[in-house]
Protein backbone atom coordinates (compact mmCIF):
# COMPACT_ATOMS: atom_id res chain seq x y z
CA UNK A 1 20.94 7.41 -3.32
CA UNK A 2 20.44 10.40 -5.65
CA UNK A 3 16.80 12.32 -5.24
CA UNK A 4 16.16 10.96 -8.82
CA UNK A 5 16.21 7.56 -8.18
CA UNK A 6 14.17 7.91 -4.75
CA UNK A 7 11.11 9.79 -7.16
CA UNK A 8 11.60 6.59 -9.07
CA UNK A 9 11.58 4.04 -6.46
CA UNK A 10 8.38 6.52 -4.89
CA UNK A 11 6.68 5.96 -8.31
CA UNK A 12 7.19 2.17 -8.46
CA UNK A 13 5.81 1.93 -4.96
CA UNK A 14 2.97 4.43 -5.61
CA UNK A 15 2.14 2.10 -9.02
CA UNK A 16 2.18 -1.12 -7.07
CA UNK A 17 -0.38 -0.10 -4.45
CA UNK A 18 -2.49 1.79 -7.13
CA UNK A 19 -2.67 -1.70 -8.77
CA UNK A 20 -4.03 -3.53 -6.15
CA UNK A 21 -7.57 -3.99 -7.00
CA UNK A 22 -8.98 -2.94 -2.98
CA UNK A 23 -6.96 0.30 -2.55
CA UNK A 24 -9.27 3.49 -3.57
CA UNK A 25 -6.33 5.41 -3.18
CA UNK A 26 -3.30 7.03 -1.34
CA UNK A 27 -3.42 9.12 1.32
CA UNK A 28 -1.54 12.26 1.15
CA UNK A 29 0.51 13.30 4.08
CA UNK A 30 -0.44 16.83 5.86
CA UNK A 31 2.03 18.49 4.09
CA UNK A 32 0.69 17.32 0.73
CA UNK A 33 -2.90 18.21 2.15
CA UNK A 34 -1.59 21.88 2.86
CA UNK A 35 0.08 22.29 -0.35
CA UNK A 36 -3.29 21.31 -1.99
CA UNK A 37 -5.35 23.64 0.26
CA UNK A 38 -2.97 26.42 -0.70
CA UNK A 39 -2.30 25.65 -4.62
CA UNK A 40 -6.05 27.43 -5.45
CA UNK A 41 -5.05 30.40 -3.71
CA UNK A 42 -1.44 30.93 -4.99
CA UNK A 43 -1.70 29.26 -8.81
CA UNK A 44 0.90 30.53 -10.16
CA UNK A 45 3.44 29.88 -6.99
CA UNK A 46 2.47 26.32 -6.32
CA UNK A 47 2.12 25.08 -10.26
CA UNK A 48 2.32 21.01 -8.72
CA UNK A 49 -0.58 19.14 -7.26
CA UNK A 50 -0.41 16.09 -4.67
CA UNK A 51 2.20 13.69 -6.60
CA UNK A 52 0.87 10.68 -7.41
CA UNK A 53 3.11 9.28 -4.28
CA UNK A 54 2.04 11.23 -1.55
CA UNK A 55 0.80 8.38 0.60
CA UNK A 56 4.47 6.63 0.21
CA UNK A 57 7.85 6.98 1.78
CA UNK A 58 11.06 6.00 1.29
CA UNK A 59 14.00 6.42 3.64
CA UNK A 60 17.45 5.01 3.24
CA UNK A 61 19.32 3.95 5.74
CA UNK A 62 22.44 5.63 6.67
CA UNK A 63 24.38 3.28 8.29
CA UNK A 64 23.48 1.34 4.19
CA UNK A 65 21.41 -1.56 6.21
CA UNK A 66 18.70 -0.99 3.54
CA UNK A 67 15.13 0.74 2.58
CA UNK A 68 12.30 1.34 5.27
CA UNK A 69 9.17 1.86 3.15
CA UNK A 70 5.81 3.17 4.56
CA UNK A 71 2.43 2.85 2.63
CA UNK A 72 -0.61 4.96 3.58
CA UNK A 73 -4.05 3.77 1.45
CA UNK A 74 -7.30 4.11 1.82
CA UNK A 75 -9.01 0.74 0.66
CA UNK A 76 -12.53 0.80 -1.16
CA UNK A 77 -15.89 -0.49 1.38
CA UNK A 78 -16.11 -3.91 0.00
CA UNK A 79 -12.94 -4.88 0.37
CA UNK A 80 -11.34 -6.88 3.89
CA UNK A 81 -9.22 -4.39 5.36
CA UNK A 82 -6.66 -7.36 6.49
CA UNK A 83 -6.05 -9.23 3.09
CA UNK A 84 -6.13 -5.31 1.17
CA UNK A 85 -2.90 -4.52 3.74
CA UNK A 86 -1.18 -7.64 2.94
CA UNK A 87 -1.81 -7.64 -0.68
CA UNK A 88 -0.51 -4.09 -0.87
CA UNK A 89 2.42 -5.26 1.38
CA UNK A 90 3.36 -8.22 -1.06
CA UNK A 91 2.61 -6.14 -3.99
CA UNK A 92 4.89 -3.57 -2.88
CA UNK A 93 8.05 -5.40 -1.86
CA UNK A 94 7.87 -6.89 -4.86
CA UNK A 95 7.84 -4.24 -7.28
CA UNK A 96 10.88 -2.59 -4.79
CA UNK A 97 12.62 -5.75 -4.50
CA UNK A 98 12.62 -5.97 -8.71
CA UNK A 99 13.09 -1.73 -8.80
CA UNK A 100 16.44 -2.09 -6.83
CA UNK A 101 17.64 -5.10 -8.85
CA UNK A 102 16.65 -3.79 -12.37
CA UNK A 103 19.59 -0.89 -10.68
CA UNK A 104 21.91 -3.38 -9.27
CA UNK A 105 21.43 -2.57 -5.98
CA UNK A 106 19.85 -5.33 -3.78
CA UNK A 107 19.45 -4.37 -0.47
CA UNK A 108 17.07 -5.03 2.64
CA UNK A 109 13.65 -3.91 2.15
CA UNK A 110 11.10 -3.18 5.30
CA UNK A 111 8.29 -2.05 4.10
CA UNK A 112 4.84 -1.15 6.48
CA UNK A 113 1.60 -0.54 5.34
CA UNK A 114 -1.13 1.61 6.78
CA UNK A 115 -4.46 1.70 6.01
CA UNK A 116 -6.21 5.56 7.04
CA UNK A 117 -9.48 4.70 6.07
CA UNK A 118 -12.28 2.65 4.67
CA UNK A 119 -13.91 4.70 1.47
CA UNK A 120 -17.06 4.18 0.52
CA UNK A 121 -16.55 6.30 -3.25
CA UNK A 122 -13.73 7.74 -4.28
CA UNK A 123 -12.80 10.28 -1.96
CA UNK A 124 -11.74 14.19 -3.27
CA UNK A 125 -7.95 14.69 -2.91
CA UNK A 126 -7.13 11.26 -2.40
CA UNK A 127 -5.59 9.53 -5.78
């Protein structure tokens, strides 16, 4: 699958967990933290911030046996960190499951969620 339609699958998955009402945010990967830690010092090198789907990934299969997606929040204090995972999780599939068939292309979707920690405020770098 072309990069383009990966950023938009990426989006649709970063959207979905944004819109659950107990996720504070995503959790960037390290490379996304670097990047960020960097940007200040090299502006005009580094022009992009942490996308808004740095705590999601998408990986095709080769062999074509489907999409393996992987979800890293951070869910807000109040919330049950049990029922925020699973909401995210059904949320998520969902809004895949509709992505791929709005393109014609059903497939198999595995999708895990992790949750990296419990905010108590919104939490600097984390969207």
């Amino acid at each position: 699958m072309a990069d383009a339609r990966t950023a938009a699958l990426l989006t649709a998955v970063a959207e979905a967990t944004l819109g659950v009402p107990d996720v504070a945010g995503l959790q960037p990967r390290l490379a996304h933290r670097l990047t960020e830690a960097v940007s200040p010092v090299l502006p005009q090198t580094l022009t992009e911030h942490t996308p808004s789907q740095a705590g999601v990934r998408a990986v095709h299969a080769p062999d074509g046996s489907g999409w393996r997606i992987d979800v890293r929040c951070v869910v807000a204090e109040e919330s049950r960190v049990l029922d925020a995972a699973r909401n995210v999780h059904e949320q998520v599939r969902s809004a895949v499951l509709t992505h791929l068939a709005e393109h014609g292309a059903l497939e198999a979707v595995a999708v895990s969620v992790t949750v990296t920690r419990i905010a108590a405020h919104p939490v600097p770098g984390v969207q």
